[in-house]
Protein backbone atom coordinates (compact mmCIF):
# COMPACT_ATOMS: atom_id res chain seq x y z
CA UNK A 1 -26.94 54.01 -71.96
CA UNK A 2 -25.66 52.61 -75.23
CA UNK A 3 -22.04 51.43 -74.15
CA UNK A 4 -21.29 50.57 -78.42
CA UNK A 5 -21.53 53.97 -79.13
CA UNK A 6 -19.58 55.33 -76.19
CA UNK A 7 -16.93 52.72 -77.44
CA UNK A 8 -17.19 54.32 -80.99
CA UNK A 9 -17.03 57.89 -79.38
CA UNK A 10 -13.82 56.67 -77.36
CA UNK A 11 -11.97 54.63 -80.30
CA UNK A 12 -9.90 57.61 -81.80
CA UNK A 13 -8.68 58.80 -78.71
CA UNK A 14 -7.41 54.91 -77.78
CA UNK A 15 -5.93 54.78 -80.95
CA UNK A 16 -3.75 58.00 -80.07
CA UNK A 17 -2.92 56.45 -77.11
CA UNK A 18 -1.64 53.44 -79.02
CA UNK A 19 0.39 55.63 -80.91
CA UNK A 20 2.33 56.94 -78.14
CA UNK A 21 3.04 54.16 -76.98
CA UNK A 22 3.86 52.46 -79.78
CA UNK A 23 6.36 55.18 -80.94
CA UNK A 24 8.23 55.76 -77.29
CA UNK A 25 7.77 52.38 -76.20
CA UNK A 26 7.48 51.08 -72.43
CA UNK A 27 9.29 52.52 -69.33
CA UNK A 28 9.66 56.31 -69.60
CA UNK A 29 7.74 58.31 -67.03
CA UNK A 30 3.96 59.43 -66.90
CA UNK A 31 4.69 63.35 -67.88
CA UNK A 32 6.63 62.04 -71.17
CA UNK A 33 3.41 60.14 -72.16
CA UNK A 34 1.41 62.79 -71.58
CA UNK A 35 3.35 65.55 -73.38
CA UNK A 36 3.23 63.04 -76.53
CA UNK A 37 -0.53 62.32 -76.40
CA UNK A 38 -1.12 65.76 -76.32
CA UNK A 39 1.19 66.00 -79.50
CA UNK A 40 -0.74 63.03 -81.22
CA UNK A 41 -3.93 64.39 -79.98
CA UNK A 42 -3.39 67.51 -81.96
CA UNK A 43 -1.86 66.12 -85.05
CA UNK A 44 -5.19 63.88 -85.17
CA UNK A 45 -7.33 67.11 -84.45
CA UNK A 46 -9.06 65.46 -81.74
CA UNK A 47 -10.25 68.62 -79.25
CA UNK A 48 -8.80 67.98 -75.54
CA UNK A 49 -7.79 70.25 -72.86
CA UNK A 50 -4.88 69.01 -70.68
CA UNK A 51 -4.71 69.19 -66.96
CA UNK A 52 -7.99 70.50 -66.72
CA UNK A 53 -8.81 72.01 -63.34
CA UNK A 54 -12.16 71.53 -61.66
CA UNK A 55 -13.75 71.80 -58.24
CA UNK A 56 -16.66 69.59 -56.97
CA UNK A 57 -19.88 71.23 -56.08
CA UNK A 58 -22.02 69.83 -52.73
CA UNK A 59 -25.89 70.88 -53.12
CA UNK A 60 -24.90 72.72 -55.99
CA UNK A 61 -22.19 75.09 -54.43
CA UNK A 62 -18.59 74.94 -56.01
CA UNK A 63 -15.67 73.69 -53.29
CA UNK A 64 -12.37 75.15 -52.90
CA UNK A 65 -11.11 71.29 -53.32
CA UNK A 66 -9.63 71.26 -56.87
CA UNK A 67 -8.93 68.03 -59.00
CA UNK A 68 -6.77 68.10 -62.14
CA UNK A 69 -7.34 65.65 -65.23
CA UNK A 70 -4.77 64.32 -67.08
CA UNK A 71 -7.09 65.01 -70.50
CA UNK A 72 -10.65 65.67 -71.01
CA UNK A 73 -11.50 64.69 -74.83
CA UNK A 74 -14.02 65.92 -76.95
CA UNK A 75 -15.48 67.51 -73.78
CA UNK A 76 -16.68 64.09 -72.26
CA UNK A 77 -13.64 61.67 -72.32
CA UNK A 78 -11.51 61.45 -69.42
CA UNK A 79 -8.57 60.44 -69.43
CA UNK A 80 -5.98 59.43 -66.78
CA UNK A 81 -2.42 58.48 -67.49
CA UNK A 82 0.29 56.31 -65.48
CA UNK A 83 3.47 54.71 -66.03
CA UNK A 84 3.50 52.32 -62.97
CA UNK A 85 4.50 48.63 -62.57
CA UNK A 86 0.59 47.96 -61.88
CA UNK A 87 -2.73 49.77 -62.18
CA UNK A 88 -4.30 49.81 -58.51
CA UNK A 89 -7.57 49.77 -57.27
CA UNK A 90 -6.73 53.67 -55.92
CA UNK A 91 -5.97 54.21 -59.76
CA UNK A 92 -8.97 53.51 -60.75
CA UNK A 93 -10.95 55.06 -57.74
CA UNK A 94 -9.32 58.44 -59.27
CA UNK A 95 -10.83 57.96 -62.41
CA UNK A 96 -14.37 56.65 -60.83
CA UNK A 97 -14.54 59.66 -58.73
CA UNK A 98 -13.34 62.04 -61.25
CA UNK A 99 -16.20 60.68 -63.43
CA UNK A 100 -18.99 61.01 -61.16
CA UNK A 101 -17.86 64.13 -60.20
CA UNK A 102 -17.73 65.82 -63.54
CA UNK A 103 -20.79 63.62 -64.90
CA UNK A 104 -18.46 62.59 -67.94
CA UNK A 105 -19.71 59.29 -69.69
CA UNK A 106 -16.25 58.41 -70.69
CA UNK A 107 -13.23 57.28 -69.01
CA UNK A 108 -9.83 55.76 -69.50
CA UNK A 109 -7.23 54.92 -67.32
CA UNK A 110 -3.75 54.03 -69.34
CA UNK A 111 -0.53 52.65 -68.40
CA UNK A 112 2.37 52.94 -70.05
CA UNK A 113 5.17 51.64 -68.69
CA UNK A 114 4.34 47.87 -69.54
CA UNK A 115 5.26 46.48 -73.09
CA UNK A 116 2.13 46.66 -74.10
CA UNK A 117 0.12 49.79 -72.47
CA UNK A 118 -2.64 48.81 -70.32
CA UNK A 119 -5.99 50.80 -71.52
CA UNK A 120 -9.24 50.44 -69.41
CA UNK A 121 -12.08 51.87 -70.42
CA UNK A 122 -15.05 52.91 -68.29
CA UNK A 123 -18.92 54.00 -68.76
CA UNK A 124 -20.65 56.42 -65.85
CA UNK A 125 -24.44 55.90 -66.42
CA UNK A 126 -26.38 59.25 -65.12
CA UNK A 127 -29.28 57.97 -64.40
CA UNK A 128 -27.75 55.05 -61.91
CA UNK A 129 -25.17 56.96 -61.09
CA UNK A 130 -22.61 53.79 -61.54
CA UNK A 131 -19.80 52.98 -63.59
CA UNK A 132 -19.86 50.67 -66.09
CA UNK A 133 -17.06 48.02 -67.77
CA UNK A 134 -16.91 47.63 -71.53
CA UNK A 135 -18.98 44.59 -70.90
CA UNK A 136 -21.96 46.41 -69.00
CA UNK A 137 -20.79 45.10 -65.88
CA UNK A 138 -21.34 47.58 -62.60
CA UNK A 139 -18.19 48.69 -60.54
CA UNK A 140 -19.28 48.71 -57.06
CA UNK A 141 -17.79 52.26 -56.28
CA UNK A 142 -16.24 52.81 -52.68
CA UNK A 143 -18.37 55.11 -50.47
């Protein structure tokens, strides 16, 4: 897994993200940030589909259980939005799951409602099947 060019693959879609927040600022609620990074997604012509609906499969067989992403990027870039007074470790069990369910090797979790928008960025590695900080380290995922 070469975590620089996931970063590379992932840097437009921060910068959008910046964008949004720069321009509305901190404090309005999670579905107003979303409706603008799907505007500055498309102005940027970055390919995304928004509240994408999936199901999990178990030995290969699709489940009735449906998840919903916030945005999948590019095909392979999650991301998952908030606007809360703190990211939680629940938050980011969302996004872990929703990676290693889908397989996708990219995934960010953003709040907005700070000052300055909170943007984590996480790796899932295939082959280990764990997810990865910017740094390479391993995030012990809840079983």
């Amino acid at each position: 897994m070469n975590i620089s060019k996931l970063k590379e693959h992932i840097f437009d879609v921060v910068g959008a993200i910046h964008e949004v927040h720069h321009e509305l600022g901190p404090g309005l609620n999670e579905y107003c940030y979303q409706e603008g990074l799907e505007i500055e997604l498309t102005e940027r012509g970055i390919p995304f589909y928004r509240e994408l609906s999936f199901h999990p499969k178990y030995h290969g067989k699709e489940m009735n259980a449906t998840y919903k992403l916030d945005f999948l990027c590019k095909g392979d870039i999650i991301v998952e939005c908030k606007s809360v007074m703190e990211l939680t470790s629940a938050h980011r069990a969302q996004l872990y799951n929703y990676m290693y369910l889908t397989k996708a090797p990219c995934g960010i979790l953003v709040n907005f409602l700070p000052s300055f928008a909170i943007i984590e960025r996480y790796f899932y590695d295939d082959t280990s099947h764990n997810i990865l900080t910017v740094n390479g380290t391993t995030i012990q995922r809840q079983k």
